[in-house]
Each structure stands twice: as C-alpha cells, then as structure tokens.
PDB file of N, CA and C in Angstrom:
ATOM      1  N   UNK A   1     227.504  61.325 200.048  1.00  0.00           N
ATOM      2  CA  UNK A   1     227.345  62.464 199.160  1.00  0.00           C
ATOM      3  C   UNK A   1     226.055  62.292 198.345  1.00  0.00           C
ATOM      4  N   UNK A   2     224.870  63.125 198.355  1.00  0.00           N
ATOM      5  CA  UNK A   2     224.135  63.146 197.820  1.00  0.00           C
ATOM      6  C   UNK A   2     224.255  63.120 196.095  1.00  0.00           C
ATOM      7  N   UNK A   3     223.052  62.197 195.466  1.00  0.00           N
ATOM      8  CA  UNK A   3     223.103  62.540 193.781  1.00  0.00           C
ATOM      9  C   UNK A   3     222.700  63.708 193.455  1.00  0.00           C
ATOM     10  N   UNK A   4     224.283  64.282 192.341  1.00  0.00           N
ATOM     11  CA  UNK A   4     223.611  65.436 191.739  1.00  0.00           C
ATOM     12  C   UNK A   4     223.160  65.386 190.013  1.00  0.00           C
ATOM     13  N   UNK A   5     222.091  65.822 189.958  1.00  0.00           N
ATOM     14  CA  UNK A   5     221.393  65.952 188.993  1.00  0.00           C
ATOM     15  C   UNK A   5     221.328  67.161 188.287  1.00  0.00           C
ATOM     16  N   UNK A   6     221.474  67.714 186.900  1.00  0.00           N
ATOM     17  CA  UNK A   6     221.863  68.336 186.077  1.00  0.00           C
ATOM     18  C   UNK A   6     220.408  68.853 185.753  1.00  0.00           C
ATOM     19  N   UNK A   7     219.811  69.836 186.703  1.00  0.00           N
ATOM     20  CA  UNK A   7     218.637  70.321 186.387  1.00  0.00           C
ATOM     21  C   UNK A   7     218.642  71.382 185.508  1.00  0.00           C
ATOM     22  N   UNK A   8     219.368  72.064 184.971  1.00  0.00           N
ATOM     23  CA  UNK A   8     219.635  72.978 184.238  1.00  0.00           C
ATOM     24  C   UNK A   8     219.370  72.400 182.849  1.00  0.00           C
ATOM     25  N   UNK A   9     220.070  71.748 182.552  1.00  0.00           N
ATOM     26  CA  UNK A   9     220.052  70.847 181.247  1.00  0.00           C
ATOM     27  C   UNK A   9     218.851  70.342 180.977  1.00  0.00           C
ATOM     28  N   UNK A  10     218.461  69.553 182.132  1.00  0.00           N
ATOM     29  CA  UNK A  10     216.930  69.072 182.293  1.00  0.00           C
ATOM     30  C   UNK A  10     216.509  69.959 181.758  1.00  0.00           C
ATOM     31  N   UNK A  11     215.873  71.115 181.893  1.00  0.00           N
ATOM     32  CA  UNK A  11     214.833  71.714 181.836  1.00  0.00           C
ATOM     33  C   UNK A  11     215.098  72.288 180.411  1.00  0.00           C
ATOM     34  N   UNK A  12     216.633  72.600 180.105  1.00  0.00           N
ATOM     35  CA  UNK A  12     216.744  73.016 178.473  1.00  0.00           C
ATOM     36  C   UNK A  12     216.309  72.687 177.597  1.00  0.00           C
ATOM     37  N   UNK A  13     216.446  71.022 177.825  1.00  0.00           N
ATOM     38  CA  UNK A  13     215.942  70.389 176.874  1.00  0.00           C
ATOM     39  C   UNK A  13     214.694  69.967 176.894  1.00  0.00           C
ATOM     40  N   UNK A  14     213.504  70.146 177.412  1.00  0.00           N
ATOM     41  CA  UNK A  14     212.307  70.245 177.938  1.00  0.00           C
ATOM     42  C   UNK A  14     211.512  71.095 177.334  1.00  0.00           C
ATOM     43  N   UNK A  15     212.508  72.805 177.707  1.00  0.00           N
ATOM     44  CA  UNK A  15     211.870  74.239 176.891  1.00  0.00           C
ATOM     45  C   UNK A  15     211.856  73.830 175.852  1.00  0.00           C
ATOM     46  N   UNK A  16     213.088  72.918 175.149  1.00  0.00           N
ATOM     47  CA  UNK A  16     213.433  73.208 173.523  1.00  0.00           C
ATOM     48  C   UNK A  16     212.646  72.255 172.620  1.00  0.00           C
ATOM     49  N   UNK A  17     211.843  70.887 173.862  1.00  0.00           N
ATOM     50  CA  UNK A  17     210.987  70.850 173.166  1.00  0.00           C
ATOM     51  C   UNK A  17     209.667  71.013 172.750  1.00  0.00           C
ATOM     52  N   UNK A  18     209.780  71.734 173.939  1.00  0.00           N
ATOM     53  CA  UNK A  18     207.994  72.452 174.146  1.00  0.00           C
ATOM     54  C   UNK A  18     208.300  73.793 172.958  1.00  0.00           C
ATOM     55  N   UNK A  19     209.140  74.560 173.217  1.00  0.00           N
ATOM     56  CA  UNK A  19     208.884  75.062 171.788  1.00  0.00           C
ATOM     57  C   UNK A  19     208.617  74.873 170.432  1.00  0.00           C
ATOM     58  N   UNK A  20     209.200  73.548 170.574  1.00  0.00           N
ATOM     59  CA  UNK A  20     209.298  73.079 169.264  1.00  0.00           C
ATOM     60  C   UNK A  20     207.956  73.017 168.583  1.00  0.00           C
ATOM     61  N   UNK A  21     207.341  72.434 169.894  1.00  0.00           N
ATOM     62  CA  UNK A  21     205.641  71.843 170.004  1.00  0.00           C
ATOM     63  C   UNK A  21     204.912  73.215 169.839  1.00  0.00           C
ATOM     64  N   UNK A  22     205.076  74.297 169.908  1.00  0.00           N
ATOM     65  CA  UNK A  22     204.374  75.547 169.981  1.00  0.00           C
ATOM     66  C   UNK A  22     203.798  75.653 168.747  1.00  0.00           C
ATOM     67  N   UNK A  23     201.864  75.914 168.627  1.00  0.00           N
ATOM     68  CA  UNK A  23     201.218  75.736 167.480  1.00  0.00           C
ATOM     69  C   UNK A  23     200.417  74.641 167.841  1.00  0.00           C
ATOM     70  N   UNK A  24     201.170  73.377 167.915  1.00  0.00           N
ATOM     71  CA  UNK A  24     200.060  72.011 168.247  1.00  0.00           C
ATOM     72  C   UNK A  24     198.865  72.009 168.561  1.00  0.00           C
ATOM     73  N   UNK A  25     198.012  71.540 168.583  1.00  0.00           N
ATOM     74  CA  UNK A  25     196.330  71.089 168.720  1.00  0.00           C
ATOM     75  C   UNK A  25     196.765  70.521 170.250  1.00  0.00           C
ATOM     76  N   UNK A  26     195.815  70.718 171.310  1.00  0.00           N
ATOM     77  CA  UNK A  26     195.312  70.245 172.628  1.00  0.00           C
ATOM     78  C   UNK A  26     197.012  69.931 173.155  1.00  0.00           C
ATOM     79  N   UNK A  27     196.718  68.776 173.966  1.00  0.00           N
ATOM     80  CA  UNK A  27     197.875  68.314 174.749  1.00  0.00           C
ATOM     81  C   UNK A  27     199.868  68.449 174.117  1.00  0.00           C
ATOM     82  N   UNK A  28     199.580  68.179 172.741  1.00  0.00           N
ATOM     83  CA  UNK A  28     200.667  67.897 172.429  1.00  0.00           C
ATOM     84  C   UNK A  28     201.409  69.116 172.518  1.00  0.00           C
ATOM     85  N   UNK A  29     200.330  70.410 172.778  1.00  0.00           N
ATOM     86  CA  UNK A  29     201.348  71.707 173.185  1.00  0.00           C
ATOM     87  C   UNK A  29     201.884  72.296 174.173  1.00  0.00           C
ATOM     88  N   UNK A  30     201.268  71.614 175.407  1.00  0.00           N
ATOM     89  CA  UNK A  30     201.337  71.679 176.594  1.00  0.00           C
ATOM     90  C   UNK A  30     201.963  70.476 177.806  1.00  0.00           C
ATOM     91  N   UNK A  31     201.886  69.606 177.058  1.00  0.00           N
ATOM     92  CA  UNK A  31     202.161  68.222 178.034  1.00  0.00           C
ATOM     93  C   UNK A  31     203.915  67.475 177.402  1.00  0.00           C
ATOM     94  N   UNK A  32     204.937  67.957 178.060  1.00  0.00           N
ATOM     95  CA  UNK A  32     206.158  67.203 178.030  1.00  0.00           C
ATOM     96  C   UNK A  32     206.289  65.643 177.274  1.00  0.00           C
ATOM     97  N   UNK A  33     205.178  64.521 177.900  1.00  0.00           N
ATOM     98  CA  UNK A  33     205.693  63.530 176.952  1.00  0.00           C
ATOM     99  C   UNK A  33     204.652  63.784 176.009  1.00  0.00           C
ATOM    100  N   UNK A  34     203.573  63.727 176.062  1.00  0.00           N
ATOM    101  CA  UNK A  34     202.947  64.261 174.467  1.00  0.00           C
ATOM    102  C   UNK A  34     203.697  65.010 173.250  1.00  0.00           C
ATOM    103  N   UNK A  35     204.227  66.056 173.754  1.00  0.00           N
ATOM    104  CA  UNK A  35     204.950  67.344 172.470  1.00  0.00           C
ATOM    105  C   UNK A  35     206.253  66.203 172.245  1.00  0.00           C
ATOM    106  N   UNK A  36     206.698  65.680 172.843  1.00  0.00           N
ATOM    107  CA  UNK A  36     208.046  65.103 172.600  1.00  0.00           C
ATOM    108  C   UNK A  36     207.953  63.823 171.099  1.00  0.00           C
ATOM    109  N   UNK A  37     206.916  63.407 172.023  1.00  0.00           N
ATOM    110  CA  UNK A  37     206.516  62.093 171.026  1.00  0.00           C
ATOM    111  C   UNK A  37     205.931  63.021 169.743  1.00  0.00           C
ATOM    112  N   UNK A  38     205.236  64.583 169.423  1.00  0.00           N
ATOM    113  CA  UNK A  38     204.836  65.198 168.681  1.00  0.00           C
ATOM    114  C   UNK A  38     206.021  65.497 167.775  1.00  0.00           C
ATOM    115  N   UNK A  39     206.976  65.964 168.581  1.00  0.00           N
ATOM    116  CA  UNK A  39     207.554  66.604 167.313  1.00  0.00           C
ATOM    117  C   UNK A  39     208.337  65.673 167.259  1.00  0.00           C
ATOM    118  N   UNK A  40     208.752  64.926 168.046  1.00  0.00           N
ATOM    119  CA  UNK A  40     209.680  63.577 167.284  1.00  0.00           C
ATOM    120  C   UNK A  40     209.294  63.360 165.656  1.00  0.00           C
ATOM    121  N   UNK A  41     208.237  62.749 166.166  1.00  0.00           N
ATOM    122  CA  UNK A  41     207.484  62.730 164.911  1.00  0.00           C
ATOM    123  C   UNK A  41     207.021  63.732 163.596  1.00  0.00           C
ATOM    124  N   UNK A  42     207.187  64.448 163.535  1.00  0.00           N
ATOM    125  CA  UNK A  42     207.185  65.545 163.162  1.00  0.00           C
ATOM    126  C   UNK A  42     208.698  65.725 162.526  1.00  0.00           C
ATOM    127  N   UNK A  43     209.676  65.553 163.308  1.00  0.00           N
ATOM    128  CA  UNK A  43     210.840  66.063 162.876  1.00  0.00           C
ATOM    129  C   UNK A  43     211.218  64.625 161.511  1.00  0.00           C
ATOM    130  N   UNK A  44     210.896  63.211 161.885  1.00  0.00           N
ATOM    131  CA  UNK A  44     210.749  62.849 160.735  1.00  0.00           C
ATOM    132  C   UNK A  44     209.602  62.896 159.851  1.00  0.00           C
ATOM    133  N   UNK A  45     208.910  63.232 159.424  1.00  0.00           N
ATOM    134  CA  UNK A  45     208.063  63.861 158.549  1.00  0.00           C
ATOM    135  C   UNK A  45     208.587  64.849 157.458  1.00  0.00           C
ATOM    136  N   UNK A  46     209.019  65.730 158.360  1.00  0.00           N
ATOM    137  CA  UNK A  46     210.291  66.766 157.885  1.00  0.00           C
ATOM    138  C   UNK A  46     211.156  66.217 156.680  1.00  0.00           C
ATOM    139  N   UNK A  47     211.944  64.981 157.885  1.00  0.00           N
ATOM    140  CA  UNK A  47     212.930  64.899 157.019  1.00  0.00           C
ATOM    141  C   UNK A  47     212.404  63.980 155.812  1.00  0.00           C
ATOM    142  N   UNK A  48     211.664  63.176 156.440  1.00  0.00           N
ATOM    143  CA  UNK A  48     211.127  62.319 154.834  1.00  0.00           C
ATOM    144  C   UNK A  48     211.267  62.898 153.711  1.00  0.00           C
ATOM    145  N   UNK A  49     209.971  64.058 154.086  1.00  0.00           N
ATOM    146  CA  UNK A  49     209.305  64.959 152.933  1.00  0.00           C
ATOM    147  C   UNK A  49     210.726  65.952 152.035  1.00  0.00           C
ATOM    148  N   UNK A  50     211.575  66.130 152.523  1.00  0.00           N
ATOM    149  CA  UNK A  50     212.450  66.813 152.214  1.00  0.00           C
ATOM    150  C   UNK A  50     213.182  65.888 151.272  1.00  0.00           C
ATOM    151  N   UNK A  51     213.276  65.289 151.085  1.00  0.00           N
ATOM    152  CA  UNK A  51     213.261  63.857 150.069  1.00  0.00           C
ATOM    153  C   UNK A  51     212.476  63.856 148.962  1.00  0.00           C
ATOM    154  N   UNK A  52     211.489  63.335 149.290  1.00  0.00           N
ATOM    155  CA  UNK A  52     210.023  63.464 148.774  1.00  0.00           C
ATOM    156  C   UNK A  52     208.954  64.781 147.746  1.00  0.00           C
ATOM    157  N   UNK A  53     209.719  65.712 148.928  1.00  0.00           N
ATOM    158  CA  UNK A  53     209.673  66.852 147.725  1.00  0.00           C
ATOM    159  C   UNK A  53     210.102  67.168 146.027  1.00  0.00           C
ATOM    160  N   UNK A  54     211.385  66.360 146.322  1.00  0.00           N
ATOM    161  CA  UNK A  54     211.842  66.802 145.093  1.00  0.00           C
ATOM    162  C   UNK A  54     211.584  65.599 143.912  1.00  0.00           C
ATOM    163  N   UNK A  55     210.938  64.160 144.529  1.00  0.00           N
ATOM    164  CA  UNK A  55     210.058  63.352 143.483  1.00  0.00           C
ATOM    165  C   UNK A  55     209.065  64.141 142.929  1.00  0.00           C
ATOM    166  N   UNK A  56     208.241  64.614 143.999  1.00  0.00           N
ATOM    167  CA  UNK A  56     206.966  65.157 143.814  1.00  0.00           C
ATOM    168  C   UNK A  56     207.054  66.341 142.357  1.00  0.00           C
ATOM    169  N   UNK A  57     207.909  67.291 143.126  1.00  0.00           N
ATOM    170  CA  UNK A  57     208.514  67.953 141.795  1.00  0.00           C
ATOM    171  C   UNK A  57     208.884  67.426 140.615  1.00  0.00           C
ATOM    172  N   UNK A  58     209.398  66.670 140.125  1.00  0.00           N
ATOM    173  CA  UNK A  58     210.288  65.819 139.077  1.00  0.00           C
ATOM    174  C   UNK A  58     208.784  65.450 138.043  1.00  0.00           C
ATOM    175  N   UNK A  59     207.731  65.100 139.133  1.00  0.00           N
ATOM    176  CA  UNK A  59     206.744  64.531 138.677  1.00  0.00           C
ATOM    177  C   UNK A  59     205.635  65.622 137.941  1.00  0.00           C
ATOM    178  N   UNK A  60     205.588  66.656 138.530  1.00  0.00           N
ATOM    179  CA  UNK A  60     205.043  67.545 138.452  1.00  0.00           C
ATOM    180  C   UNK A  60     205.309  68.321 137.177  1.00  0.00           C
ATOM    181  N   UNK A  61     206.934  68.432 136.676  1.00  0.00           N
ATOM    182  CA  UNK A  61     207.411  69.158 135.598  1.00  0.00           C
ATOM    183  C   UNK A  61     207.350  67.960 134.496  1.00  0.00           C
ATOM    184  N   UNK A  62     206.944  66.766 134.557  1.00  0.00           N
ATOM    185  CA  UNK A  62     207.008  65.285 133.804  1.00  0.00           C
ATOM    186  C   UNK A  62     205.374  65.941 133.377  1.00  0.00           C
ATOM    187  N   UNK A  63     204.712  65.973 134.284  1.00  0.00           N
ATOM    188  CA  UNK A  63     203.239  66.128 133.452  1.00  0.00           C
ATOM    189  C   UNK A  63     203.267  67.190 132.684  1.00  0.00           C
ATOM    190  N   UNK A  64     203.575  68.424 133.283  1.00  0.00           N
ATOM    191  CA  UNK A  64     203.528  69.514 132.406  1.00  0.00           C
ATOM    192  C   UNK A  64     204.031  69.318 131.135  1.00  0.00           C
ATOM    193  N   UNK A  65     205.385  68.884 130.645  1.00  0.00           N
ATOM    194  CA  UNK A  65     206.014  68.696 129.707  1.00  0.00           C
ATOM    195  C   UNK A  65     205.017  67.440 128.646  1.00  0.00           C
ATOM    196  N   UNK A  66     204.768  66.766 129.112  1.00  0.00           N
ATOM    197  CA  UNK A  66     203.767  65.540 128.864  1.00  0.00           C
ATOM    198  C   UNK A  66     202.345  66.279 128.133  1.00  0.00           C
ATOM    199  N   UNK A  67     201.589  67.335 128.667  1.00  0.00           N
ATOM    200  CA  UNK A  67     200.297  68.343 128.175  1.00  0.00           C
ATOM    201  C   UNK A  67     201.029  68.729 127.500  1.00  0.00           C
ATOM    202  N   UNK A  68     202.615  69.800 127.281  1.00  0.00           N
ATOM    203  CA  UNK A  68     202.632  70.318 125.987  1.00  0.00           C
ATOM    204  C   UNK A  68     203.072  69.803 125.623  1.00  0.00           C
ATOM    205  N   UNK A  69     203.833  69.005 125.048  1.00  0.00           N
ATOM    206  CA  UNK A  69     204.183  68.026 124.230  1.00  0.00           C
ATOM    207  C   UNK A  69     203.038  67.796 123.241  1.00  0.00           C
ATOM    208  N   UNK A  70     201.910  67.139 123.902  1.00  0.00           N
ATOM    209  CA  UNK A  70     200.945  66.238 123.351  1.00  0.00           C
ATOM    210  C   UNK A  70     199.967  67.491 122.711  1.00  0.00           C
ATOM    211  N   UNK A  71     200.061  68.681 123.002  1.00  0.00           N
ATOM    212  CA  UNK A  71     199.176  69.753 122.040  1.00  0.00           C
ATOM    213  C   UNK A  71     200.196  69.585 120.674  1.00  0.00           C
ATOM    214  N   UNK A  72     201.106  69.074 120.403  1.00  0.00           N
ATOM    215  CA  UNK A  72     201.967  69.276 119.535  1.00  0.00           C
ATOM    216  C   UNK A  72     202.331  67.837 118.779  1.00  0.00           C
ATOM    217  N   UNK A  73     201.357  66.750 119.029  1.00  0.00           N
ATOM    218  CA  UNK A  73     201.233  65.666 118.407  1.00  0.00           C
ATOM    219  C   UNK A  73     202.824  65.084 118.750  1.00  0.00           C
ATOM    220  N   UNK A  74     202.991  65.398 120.381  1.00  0.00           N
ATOM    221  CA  UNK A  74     203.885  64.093 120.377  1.00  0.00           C
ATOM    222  C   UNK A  74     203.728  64.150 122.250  1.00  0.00           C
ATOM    223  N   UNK A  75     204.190  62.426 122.588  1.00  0.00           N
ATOM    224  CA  UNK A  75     204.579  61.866 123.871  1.00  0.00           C
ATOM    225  C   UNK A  75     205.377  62.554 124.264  1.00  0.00           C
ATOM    226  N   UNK A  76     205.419  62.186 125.866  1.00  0.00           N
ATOM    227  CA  UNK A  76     206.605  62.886 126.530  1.00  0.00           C
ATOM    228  C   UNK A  76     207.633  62.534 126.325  1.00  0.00           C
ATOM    229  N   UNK A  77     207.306  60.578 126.184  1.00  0.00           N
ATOM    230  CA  UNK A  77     209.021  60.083 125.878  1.00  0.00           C
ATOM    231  C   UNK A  77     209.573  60.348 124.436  1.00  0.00           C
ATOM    232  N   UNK A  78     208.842  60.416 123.378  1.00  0.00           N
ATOM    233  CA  UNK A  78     209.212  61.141 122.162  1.00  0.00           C
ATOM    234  C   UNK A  78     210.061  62.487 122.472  1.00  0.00           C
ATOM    235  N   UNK A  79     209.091  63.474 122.838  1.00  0.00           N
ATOM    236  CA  UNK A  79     209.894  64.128 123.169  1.00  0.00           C
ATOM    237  C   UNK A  79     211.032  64.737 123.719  1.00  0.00           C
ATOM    238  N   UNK A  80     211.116  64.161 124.887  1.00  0.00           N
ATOM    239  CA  UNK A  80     212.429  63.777 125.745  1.00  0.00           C
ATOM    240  C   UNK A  80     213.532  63.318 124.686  1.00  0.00           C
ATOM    241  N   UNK A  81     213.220  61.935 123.876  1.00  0.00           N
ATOM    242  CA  UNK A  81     214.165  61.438 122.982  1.00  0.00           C
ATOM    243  C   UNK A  81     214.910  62.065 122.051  1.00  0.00           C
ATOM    244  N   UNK A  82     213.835  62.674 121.590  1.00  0.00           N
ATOM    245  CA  UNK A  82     214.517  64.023 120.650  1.00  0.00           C
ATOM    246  C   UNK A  82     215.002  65.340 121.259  1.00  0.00           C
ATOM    247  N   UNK A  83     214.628  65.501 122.490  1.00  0.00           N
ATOM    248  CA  UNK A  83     215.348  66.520 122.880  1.00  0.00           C
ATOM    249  C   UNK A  83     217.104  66.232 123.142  1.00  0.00           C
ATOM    250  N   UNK A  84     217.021  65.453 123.789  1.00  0.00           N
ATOM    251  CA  UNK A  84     218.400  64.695 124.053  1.00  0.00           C
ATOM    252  C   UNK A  84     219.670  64.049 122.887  1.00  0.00           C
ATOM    253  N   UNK A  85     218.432  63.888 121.544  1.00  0.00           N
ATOM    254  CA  UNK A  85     219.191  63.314 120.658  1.00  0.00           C
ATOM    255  C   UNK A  85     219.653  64.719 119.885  1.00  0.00           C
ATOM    256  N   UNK A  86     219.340  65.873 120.033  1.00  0.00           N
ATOM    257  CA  UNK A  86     219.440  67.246 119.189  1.00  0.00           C
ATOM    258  C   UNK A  86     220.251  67.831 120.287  1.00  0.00           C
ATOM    259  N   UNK A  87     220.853  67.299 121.244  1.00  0.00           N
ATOM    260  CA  UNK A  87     221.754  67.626 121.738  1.00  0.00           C
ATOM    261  C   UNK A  87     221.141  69.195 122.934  1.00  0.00           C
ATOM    262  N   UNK A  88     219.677  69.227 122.821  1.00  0.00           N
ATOM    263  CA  UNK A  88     219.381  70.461 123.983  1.00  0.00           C
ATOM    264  C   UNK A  88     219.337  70.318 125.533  1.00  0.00           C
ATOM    265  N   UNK A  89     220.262  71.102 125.902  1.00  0.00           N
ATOM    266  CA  UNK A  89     220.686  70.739 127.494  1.00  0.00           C
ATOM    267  C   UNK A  89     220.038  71.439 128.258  1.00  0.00           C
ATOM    268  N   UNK A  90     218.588  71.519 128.182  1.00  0.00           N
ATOM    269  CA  UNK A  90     217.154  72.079 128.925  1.00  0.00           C
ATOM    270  C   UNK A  90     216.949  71.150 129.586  1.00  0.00           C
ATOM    271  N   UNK A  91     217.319  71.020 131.336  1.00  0.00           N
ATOM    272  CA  UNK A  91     216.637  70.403 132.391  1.00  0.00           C
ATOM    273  C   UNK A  91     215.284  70.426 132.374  1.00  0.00           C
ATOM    274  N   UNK A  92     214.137  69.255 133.115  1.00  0.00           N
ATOM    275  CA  UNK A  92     212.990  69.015 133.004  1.00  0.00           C
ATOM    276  C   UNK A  92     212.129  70.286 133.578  1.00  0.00           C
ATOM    277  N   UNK A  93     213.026  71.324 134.779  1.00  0.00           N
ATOM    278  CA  UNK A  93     212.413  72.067 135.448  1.00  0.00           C
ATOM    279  C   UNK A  93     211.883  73.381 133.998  1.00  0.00           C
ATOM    280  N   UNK A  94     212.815  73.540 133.760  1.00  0.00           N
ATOM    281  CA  UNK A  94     213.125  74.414 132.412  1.00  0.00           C
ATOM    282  C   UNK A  94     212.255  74.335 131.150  1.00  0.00           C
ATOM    283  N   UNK A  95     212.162  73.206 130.879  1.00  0.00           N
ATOM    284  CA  UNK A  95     211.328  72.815 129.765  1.00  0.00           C
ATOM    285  C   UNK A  95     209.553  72.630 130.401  1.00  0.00           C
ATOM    286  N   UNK A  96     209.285  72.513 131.927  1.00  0.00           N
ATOM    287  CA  UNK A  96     208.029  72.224 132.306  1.00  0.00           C
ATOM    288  C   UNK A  96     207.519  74.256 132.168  1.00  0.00           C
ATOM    289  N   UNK A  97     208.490  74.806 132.851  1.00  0.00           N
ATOM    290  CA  UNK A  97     208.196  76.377 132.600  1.00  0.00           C
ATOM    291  C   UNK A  97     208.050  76.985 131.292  1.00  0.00           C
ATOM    292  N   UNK A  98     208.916  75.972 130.541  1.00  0.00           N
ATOM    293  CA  UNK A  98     208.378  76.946 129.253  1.00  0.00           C
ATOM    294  C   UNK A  98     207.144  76.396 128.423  1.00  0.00           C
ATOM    295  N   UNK A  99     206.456  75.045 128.429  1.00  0.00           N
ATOM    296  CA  UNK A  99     205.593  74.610 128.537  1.00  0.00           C
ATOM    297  C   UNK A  99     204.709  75.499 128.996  1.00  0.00           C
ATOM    298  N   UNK A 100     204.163  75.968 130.302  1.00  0.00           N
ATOM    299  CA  UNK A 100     203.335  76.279 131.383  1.00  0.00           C
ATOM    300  C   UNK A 100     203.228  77.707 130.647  1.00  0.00           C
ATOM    301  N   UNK A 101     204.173  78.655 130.788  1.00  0.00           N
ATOM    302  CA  UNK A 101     204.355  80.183 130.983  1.00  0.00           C
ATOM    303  C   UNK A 101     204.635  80.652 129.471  1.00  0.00           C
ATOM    304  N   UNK A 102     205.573  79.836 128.749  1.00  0.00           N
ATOM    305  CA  UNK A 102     205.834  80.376 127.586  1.00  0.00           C
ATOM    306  C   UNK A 102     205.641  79.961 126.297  1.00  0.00           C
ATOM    307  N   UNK A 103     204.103  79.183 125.983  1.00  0.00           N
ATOM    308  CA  UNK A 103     203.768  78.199 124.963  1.00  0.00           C
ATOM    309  C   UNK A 103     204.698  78.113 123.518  1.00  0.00           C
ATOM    310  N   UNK A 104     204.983  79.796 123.021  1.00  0.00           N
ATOM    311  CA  UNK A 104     205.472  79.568 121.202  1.00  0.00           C
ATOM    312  C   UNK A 104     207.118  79.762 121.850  1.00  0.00           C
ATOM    313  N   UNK A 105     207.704  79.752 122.856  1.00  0.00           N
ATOM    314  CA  UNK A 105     208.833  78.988 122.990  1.00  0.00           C
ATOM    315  C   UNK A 105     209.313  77.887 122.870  1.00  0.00           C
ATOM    316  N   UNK A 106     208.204  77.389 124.142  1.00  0.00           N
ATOM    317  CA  UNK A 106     208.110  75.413 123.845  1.00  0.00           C
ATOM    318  C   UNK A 106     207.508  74.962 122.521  1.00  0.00           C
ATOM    319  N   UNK A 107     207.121  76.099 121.713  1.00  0.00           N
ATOM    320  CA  UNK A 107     206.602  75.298 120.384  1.00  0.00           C
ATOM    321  C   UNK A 107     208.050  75.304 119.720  1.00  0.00           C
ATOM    322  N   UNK A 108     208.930  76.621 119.560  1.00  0.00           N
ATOM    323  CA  UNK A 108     209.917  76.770 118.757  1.00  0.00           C
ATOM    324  C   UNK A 108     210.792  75.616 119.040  1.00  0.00           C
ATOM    325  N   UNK A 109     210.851  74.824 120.191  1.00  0.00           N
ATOM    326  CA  UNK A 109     211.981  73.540 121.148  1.00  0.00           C
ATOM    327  C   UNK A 109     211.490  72.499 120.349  1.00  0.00           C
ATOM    328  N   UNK A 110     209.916  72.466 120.136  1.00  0.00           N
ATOM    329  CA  UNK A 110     209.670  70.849 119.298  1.00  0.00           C
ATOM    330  C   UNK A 110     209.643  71.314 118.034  1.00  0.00           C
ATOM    331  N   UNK A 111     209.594  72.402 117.177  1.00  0.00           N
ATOM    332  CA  UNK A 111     209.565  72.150 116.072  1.00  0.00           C
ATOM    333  C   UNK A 111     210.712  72.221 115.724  1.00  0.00           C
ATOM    334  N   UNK A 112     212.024  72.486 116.560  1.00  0.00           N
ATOM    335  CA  UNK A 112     213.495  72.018 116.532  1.00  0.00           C
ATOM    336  C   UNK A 112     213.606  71.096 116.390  1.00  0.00           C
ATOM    337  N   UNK A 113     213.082  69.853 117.393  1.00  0.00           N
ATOM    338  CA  UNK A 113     213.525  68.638 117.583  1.00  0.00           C
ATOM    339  C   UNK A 113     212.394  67.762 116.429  1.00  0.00           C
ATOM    340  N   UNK A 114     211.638  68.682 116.068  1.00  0.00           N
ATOM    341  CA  UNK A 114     210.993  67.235 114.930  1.00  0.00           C
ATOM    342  C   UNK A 114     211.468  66.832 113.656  1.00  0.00           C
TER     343      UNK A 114
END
C-alpha cells in the first residue's frame, strides 16, 4: 500500500504562512522557508512587544507627570507621595493627561496635595 500524504493540509499551512508573510521585503514574501522563518519571528516580536508596550507606556505617563510636577516646584516622587498620602485614587495614565492636556487641573491636584 502506497504512503499517503496529507497534501491538503500541506499546502494550508503553507498558504497560511505565506499570507502571513504578505508585505515582506524580497524573498521573505515569496519563498516558503524564508516567510516561515519571517514571520516566526515576527510573531514573537509581537508577542514580546505586547508586553513591552505597556512598560513603555507606564514610562511615558512617569515623565509627563515628572515635567508637571516640577513646573510646580516639586519631584515626581514627592508628588506621587502626596498624592497617595491625600488619599487621590488618580491612576498614572490619568494624572499624565491631565498634566499634558489640562495644566490648571493638574495645578488644582498639587495645590491639593501640598
């Protein structure tokens, strides 16, 4: 009895990853083990960054808060301290926006907490 081989499948998973690869620069969009090893790679990148994103962020609303703060003659960790010790339950995202967008808000928050 001859071997049978599951060419159907084969090739599914082949399309699905040449699509995946669709966009790529030169070979890696066109060539089976190239795109594979592409978006392998790629797919962790993905997932790293999806991680990574939300440091990046964290960090991002840390500086902001950090510039207004310091127009207002105080540190970030000052500030933070006293926010927390006055009992205001403004996440960092929250307090970097009103910083950024809404200056005599974030002024009215520290001259609360001073």
């Amino acid at each position: 009895m001859p071997r049978s081989v599951n060419s159907v499948a084969s090739r599914a998973r082949r399309k699905k990853v040449m699509k995946q690869a669709k966009g790529y620069f030169g070979r890696r969009k066109n060539v089976y083990t190239v795109a594979k090893n592409a978006v392998e790679k790629a797919m962790l990148y993905a997932y790293r960054d999806r991680r990574q994103k939300k440091r990046n962020f964290r960090a991002l609303w840390i500086t902001r808060i950090n510039a207004g703060a310091r127009i207002h003659g105080m540190s970030y960790s000052q500030f933070m301290g006293k926010v927390k010790a006055a009992n205001i339950e403004l996440n960092r995202k929250v307090l970097a926006d009103l910083a950024m967008n809404h200056p005599e808000a974030f002024e009215a928050i520290v001259s609360k907490v001073k």
